[in-house]
C-alpha atoms as a PDB file:
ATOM      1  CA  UNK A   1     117.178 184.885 169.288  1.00  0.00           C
ATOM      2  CA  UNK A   2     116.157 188.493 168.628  1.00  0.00           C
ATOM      3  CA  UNK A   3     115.693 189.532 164.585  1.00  0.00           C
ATOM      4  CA  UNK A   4     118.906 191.252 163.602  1.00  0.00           C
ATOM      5  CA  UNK A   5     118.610 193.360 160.916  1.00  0.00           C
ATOM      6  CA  UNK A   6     121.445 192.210 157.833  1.00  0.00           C
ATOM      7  CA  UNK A   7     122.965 194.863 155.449  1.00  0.00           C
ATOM      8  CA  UNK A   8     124.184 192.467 152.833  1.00  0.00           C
ATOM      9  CA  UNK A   9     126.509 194.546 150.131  1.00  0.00           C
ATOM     10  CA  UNK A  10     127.169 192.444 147.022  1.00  0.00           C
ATOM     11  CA  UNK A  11     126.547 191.102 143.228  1.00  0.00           C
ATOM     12  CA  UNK A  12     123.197 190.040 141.726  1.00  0.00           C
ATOM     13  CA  UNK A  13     123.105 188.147 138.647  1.00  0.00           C
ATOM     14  CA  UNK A  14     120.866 185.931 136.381  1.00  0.00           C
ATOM     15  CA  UNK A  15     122.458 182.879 136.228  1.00  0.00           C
ATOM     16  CA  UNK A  16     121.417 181.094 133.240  1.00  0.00           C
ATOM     17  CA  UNK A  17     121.851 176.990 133.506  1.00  0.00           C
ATOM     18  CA  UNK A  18     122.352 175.244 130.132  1.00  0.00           C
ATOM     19  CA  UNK A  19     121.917 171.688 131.081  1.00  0.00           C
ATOM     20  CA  UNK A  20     124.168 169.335 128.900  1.00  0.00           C
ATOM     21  CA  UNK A  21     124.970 165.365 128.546  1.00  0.00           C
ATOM     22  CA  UNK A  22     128.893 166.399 128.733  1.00  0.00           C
ATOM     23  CA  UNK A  23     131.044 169.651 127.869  1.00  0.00           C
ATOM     24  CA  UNK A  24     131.120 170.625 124.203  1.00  0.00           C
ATOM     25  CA  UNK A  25     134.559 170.766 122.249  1.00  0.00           C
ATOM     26  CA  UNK A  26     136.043 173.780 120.737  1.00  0.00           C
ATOM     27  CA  UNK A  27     133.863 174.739 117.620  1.00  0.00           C
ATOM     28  CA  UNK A  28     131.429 172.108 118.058  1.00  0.00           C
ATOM     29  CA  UNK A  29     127.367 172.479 118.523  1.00  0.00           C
ATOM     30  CA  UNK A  30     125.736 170.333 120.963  1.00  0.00           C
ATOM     31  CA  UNK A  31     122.206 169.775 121.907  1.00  0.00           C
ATOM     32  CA  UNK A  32     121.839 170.596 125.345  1.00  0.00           C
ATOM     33  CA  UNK A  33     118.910 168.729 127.744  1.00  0.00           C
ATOM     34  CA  UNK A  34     117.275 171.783 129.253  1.00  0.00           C
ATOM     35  CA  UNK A  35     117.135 175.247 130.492  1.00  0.00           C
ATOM     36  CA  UNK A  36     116.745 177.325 133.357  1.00  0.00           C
ATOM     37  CA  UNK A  37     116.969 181.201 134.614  1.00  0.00           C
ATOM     38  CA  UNK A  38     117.794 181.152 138.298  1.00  0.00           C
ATOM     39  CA  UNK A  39     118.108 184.192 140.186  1.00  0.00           C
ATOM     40  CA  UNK A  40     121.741 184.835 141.561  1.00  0.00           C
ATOM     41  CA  UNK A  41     125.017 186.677 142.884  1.00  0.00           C
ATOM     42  CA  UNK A  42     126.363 186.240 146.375  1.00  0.00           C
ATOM     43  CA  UNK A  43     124.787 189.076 147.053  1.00  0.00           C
ATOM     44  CA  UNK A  44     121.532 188.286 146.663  1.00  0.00           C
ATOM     45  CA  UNK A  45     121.566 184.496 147.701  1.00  0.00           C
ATOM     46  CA  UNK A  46     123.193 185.692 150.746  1.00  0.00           C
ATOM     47  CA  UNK A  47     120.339 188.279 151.017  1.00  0.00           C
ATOM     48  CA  UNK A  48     117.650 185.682 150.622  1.00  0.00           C
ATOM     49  CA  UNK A  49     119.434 183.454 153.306  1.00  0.00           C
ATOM     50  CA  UNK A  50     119.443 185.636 155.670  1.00  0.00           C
ATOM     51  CA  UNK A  51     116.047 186.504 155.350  1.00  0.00           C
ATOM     52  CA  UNK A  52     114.506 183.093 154.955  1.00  0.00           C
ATOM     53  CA  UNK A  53     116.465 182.844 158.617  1.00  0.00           C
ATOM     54  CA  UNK A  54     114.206 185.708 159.826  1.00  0.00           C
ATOM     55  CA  UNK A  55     116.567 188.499 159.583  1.00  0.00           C
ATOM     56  CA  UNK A  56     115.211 191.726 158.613  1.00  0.00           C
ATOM     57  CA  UNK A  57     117.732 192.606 155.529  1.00  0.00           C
ATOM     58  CA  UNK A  58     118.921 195.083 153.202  1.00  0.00           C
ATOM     59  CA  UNK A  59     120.135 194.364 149.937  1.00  0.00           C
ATOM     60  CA  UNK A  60     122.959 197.357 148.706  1.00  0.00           C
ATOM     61  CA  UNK A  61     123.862 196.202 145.010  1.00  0.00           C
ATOM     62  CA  UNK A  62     123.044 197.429 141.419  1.00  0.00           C
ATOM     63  CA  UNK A  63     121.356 196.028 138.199  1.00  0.00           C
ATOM     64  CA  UNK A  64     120.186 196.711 134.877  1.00  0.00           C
ATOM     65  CA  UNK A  65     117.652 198.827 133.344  1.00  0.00           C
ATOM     66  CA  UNK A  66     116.400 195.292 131.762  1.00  0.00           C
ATOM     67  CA  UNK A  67     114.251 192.056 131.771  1.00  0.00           C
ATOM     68  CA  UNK A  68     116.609 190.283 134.291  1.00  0.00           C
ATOM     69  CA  UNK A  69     116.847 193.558 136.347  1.00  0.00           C
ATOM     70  CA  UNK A  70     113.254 193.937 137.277  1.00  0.00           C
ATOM     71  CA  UNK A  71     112.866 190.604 137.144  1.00  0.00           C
ATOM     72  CA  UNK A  72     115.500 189.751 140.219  1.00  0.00           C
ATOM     73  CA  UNK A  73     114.154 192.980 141.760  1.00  0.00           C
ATOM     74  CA  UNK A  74     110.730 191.525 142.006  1.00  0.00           C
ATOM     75  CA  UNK A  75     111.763 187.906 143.568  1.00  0.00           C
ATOM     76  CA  UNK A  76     114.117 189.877 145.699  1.00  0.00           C
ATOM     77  CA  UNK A  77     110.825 191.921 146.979  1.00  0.00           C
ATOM     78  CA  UNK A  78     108.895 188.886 147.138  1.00  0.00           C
ATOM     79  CA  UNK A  79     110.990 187.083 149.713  1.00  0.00           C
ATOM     80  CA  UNK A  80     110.483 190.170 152.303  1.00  0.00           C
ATOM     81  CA  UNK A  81     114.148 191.696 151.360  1.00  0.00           C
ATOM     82  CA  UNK A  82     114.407 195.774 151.092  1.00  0.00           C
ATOM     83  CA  UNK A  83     115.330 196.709 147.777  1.00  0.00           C
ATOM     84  CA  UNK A  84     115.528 200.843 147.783  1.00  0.00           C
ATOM     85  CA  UNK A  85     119.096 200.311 147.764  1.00  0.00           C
ATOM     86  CA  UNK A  86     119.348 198.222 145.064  1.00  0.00           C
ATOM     87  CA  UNK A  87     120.427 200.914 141.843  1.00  0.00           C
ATOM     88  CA  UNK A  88     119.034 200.497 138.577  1.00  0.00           C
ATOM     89  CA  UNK A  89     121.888 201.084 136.188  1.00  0.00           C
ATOM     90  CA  UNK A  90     121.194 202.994 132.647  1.00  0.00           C
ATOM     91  CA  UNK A  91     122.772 200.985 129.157  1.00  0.00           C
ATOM     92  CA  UNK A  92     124.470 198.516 131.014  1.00  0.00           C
ATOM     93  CA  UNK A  93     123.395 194.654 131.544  1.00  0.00           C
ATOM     94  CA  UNK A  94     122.358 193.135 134.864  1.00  0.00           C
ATOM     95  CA  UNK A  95     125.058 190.669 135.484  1.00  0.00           C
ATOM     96  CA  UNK A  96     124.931 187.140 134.221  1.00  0.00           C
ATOM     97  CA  UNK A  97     126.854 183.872 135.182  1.00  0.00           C
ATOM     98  CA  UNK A  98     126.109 180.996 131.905  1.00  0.00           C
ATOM     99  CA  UNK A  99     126.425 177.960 133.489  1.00  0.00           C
ATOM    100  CA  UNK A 100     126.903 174.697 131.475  1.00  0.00           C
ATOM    101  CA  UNK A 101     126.336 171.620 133.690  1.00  0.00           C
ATOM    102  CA  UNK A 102     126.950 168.272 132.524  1.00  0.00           C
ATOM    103  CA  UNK A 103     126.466 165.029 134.949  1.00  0.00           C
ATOM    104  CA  UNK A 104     130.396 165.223 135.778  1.00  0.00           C
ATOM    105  CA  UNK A 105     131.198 169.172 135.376  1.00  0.00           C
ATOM    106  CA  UNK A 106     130.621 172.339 135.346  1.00  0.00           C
ATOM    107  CA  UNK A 107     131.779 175.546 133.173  1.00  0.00           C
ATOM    108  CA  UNK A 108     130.855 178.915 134.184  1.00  0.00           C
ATOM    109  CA  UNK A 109     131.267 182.172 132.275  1.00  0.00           C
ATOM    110  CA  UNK A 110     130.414 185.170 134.202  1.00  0.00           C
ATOM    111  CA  UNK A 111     129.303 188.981 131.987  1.00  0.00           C
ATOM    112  CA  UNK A 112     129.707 191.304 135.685  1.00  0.00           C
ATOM    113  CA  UNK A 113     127.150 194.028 134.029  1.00  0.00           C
ATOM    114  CA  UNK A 114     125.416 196.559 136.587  1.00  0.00           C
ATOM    115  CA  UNK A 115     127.747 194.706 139.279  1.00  0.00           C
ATOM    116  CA  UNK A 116     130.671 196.869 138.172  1.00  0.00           C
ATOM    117  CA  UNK A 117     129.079 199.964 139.092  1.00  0.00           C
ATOM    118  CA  UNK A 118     128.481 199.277 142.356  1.00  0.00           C
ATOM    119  CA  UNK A 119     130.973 201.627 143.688  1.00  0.00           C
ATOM    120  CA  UNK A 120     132.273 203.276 146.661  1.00  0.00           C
ATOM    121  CA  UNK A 121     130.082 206.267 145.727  1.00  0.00           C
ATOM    122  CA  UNK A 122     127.255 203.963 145.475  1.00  0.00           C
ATOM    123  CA  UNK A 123     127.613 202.738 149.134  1.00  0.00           C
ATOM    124  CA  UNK A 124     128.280 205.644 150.679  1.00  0.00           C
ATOM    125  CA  UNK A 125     125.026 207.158 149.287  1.00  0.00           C
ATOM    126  CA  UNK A 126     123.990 204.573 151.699  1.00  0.00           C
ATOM    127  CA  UNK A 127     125.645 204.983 154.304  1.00  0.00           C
ATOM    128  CA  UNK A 128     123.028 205.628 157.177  1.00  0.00           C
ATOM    129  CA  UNK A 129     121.687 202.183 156.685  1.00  0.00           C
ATOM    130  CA  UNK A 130     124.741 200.839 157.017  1.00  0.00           C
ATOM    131  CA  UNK A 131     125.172 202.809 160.179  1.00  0.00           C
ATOM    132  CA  UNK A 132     121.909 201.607 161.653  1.00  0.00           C
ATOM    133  CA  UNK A 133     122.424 197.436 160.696  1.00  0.00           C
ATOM    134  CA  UNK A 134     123.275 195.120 163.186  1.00  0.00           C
ATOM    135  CA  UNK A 135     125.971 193.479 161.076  1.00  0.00           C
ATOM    136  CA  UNK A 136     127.377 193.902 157.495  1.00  0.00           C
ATOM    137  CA  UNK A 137     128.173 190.951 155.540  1.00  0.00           C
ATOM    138  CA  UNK A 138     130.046 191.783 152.173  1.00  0.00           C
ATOM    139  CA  UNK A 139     131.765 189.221 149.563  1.00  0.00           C
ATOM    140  CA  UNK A 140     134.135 189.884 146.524  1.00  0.00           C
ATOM    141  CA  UNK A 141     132.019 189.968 143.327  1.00  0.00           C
ATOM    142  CA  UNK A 142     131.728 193.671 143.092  1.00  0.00           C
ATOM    143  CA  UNK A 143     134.795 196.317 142.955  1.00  0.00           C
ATOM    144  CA  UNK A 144     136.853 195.893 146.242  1.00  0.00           C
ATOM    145  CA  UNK A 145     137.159 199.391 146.645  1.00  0.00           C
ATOM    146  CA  UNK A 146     133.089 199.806 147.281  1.00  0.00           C
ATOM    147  CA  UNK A 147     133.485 196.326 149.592  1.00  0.00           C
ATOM    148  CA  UNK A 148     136.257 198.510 151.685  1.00  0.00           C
ATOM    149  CA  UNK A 149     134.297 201.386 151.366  1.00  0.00           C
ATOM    150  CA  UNK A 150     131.152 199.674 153.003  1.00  0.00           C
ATOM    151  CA  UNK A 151     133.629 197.918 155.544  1.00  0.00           C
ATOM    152  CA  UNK A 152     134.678 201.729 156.734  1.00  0.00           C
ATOM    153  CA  UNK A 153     131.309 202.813 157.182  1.00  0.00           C
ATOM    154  CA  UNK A 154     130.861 199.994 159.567  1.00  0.00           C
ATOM    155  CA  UNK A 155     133.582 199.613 161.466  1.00  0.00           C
ATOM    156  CA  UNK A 156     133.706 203.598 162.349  1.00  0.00           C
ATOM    157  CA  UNK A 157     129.953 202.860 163.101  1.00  0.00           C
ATOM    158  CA  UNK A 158     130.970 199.844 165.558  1.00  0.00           C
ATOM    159  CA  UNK A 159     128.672 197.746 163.367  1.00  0.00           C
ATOM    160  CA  UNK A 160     130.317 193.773 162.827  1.00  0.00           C
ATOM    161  CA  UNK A 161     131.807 193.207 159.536  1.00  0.00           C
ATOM    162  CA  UNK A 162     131.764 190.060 157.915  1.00  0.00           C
ATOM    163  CA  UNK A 163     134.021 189.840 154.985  1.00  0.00           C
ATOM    164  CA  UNK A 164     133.177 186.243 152.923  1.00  0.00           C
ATOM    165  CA  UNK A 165     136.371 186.289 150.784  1.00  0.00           C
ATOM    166  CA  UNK A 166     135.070 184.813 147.564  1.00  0.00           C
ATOM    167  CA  UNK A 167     136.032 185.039 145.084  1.00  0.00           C
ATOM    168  CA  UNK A 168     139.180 184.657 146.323  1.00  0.00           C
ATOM    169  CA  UNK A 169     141.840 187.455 145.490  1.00  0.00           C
ATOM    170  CA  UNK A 170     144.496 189.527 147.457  1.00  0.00           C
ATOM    171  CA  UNK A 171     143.211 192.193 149.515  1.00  0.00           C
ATOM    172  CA  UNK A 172     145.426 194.985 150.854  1.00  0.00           C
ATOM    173  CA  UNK A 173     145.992 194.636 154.585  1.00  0.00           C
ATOM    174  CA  UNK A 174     144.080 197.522 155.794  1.00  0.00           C
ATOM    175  CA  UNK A 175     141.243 196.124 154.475  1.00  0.00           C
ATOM    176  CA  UNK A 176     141.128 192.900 155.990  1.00  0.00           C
ATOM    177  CA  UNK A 177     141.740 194.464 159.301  1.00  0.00           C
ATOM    178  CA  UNK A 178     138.345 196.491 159.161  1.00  0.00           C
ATOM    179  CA  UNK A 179     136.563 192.439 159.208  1.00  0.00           C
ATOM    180  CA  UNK A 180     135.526 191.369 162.558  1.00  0.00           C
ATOM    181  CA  UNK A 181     135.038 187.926 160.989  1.00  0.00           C
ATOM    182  CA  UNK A 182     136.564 186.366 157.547  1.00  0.00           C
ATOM    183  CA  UNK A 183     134.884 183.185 156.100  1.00  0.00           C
ATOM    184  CA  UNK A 184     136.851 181.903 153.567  1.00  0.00           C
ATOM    185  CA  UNK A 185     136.723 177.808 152.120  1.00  0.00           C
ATOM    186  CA  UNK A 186     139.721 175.964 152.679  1.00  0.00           C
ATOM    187  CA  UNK A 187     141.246 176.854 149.154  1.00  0.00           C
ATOM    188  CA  UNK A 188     140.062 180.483 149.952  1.00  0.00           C
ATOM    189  CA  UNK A 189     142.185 180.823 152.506  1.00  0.00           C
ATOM    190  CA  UNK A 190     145.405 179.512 151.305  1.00  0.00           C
ATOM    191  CA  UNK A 191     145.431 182.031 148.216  1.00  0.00           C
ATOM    192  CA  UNK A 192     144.466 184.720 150.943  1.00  0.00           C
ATOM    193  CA  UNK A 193     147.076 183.681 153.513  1.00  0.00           C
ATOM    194  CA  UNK A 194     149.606 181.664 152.187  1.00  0.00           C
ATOM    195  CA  UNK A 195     149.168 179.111 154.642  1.00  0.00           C
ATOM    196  CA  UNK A 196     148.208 175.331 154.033  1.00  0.00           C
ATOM    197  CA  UNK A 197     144.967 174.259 154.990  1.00  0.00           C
ATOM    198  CA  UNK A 198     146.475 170.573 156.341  1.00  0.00           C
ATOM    199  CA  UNK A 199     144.982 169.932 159.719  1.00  0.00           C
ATOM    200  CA  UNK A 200     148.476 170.594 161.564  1.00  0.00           C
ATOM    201  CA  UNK A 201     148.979 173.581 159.203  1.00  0.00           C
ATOM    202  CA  UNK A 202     145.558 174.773 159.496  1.00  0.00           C
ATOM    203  CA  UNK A 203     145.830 176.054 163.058  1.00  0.00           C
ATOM    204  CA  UNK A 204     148.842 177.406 163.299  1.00  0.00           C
ATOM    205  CA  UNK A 205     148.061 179.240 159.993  1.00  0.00           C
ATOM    206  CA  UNK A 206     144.946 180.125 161.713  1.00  0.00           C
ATOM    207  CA  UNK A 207     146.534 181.371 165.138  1.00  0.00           C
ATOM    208  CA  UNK A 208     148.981 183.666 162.535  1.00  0.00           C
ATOM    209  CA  UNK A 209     146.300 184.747 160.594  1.00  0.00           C
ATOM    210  CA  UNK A 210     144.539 185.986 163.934  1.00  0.00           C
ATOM    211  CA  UNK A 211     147.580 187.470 165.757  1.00  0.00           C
ATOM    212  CA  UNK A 212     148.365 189.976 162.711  1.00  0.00           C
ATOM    213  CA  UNK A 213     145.239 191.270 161.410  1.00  0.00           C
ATOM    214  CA  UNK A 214     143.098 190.706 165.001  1.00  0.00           C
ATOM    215  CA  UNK A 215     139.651 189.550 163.460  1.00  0.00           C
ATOM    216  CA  UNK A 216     138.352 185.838 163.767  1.00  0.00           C
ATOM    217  CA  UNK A 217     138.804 183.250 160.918  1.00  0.00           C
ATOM    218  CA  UNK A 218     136.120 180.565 160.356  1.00  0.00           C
ATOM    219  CA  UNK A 219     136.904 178.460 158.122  1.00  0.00           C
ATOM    220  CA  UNK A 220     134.582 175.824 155.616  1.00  0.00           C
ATOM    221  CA  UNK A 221     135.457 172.724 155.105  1.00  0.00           C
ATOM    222  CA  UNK A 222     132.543 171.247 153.052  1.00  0.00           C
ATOM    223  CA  UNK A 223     131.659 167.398 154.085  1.00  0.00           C
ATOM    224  CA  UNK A 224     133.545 168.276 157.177  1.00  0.00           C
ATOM    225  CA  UNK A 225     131.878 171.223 158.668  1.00  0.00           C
ATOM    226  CA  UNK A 226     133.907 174.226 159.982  1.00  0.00           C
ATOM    227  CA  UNK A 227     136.385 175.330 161.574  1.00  0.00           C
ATOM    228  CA  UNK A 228     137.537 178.191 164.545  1.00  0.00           C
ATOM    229  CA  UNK A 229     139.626 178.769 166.760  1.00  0.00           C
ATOM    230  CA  UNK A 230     138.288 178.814 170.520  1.00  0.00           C
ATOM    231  CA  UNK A 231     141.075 180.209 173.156  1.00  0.00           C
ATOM    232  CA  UNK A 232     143.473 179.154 170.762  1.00  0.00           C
ATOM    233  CA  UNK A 233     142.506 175.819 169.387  1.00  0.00           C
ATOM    234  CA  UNK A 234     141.106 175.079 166.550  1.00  0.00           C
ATOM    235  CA  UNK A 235     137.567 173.383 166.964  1.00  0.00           C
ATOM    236  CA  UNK A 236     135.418 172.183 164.151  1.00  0.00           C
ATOM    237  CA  UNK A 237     131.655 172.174 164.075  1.00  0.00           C
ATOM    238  CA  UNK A 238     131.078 168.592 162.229  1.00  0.00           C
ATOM    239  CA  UNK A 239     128.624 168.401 159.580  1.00  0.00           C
ATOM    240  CA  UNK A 240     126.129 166.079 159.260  1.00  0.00           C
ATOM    241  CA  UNK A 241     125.139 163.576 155.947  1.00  0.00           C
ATOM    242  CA  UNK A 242     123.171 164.079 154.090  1.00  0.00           C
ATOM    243  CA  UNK A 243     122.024 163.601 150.143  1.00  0.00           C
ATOM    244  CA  UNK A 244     124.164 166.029 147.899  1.00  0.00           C
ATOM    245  CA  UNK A 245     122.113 167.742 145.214  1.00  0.00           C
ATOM    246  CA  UNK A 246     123.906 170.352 144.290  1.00  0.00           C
ATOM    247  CA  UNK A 247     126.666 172.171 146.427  1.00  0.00           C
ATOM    248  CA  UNK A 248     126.614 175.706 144.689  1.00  0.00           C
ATOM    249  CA  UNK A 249     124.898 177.560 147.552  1.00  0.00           C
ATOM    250  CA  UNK A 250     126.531 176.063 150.463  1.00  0.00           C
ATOM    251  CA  UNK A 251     128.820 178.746 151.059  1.00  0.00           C
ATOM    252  CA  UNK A 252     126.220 181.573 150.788  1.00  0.00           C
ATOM    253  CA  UNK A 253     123.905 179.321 152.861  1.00  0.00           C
ATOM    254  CA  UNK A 254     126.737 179.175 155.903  1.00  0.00           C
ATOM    255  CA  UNK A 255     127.511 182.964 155.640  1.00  0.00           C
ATOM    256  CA  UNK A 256     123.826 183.456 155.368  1.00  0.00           C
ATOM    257  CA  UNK A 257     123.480 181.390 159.313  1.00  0.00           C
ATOM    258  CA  UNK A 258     125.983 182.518 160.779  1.00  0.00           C
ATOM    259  CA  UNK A 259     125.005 185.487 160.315  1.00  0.00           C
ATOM    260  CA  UNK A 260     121.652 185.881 161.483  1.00  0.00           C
ATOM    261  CA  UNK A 261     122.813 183.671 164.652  1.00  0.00           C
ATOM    262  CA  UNK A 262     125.958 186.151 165.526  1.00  0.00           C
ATOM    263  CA  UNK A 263     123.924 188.904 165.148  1.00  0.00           C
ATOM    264  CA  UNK A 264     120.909 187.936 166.892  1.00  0.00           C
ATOM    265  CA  UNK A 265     123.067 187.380 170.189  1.00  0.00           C
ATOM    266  CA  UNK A 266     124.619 183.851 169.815  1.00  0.00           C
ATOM    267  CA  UNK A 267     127.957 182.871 170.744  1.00  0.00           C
ATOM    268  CA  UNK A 268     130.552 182.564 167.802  1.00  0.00           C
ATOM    269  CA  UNK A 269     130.489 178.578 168.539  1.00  0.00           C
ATOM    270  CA  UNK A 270     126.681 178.356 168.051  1.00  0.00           C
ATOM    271  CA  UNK A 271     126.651 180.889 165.493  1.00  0.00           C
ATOM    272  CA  UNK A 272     129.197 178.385 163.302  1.00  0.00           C
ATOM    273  CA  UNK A 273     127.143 175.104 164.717  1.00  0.00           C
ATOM    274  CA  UNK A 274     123.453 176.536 163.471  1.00  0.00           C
ATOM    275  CA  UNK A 275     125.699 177.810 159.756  1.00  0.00           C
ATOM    276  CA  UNK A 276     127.105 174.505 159.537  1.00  0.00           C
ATOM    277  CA  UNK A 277     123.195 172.723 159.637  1.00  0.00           C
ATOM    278  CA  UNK A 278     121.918 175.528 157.570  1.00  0.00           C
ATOM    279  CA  UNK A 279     124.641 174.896 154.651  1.00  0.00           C
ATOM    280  CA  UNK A 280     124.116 171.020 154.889  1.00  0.00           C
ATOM    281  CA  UNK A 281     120.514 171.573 154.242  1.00  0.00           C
ATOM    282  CA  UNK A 282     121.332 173.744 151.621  1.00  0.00           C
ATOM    283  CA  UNK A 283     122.568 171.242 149.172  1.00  0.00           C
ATOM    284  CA  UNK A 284     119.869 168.801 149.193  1.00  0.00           C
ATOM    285  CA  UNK A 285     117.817 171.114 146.533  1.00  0.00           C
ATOM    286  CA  UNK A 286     119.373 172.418 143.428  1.00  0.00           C
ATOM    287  CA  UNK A 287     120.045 175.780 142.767  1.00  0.00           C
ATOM    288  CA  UNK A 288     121.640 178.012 145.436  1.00  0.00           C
ATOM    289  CA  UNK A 289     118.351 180.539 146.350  1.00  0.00           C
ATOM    290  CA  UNK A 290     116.551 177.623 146.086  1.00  0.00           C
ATOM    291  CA  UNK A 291     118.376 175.758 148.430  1.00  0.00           C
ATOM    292  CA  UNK A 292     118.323 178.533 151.282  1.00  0.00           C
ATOM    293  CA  UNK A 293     116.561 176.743 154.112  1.00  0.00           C
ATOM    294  CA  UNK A 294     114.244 178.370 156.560  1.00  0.00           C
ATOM    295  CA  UNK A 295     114.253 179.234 160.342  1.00  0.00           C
ATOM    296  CA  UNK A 296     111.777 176.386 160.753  1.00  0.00           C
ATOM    297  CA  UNK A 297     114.050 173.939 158.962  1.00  0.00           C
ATOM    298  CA  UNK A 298     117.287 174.342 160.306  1.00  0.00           C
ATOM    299  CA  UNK A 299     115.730 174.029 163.649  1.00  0.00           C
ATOM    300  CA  UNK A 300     113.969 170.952 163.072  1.00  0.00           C
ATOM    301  CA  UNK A 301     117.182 169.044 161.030  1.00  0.00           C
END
């Protein structure tokens, strides 16, 4: 497998974990159990995946003039990912997620910051290195019109799109058409399509899906692996068992894979078979950077 180089275009945020023995009422103080800063954003976990893969990747995104800023700068840097393109933004946070997590639940509240201004201006300051990538892989948690904008570039470029639909919301139809592949979850793609993700349903919502807007679905299914269509059929790449830690980067992770695979010259089927192993992994350590597995570890699982 050859070493594709990854444009990733997409959201970077501190995510800051309050650990707590259950969910606090309305008005009420609790004690939490612990803290933790962990680096975030689809953008940049999907960034570190597919680098820890062995992609060569660039990281298109924006953050703060602040703490957090340099700081996810710097880990970004560390883990071998280019970060010229990543914009420092003047008087404006770098984007947050607070994250209380009990035993039984979670409750997020995401601040979008820098993320925001990440526009279509942005990207198209950028738009050589787009040009020159072996595949783009965008996501939804910075302004559609900059993900559309970055899609253009692309697919005028003849450069593979990837469009990881989270989180979910409509998108108009010419924009979904510039995707050579869309990755949504199960519940992802009923909000997106309409359709019911039953396993009768699935397919034929599938085999719609692909007739109108002509890219390829692949679909995750969590404990069940992932689905595609294959000369019309819907096939599903089985995942294995394995402990469950903490689930949060398993999507990332999969997008992450499948990447890398795709673009280093695998077949979609592969390409979906090597994501499905690399997501698994993925949720046997907490914390969804964390969790990113390497080259060496998806191949020996």
């Amino acid at each position: 497998m050859k070493q594709p180089h990854i444009v990733v275009i997409g959201s970077l945020n501190m995510d800051l974990v309050v650990s707590v023995p259950r969910m606090p009422q309305v008005g009420e103080t609790l004690t939490g159990t612990g803290f933790k800063m962990i680096p975030g954003g689809k953008g940049a976990n999907q960034a570190v995946g597919c680098t820890r893969l062995g992609a060569k990747t660039t990281l298109i995104g924006a953050v703060g003039c602040d703490a957090f800023g340099g700081q996810m700068i710097m880990q970004l840097e560390a883990e071998g990912i280019q970060t010229a393109t990543i914009e420092r933004i003047e008087n404006v946070p770098t984007g947050t997620a607070t994250i209380y997590h009990s035993p039984n639940d979670n409750c997020i509240a995401v601040v979008p910051g820098a993320n925001e201004y990440c526009t279509p201006e942005l990207v198209s300051s950028h738009e050589r290195t787009i040009r020159e990538a072996d595949l783009l892989l965008v996501q939804l948690e910075i302004p559609p019109a900059a993900v559309n904008r970055a899609m253009e570039i692309a697919a005028s470029a003849g450069v593979p799109v990837v469009l990881n639909p989270a989180p979910a919301q409509q998108l108009p139809e010419e924009m979904l058409k510039l995707a050579s592949f869309i990755t949504p979850n199960e519940t992802e793609f009923e909000l997106i399509s309409g359709s019911s993700s039953a396993e009768t349903d699935l397919q034929h919502g599938m085999l719609k899906w692909e007739e109108r807007y002509g890219n390829q679905l692949i679909i995750t299914r969590g404990k069940q692996g992932s689905s595609f269509l294959l000369d019309g059929v819907m096939e599903t790449a089985k995942a294995p068992l394995v402990e469950v830690v903490d689930t949060t980067g398993a999507g990332d992770a999969f997008n992450s894979a499948f990447c890398v695979a795709y673009a280093g010259g695998q077949s979609k089927e592969l390409a979906v078979s090597f994501a499905v192993k690399a997501a698994s992994l993925s949720v046997t350590k907490f914390g969804a950077q964390a969790g990113m597995p390497t080259l060496q570890e998806v191949i020996e699982a």
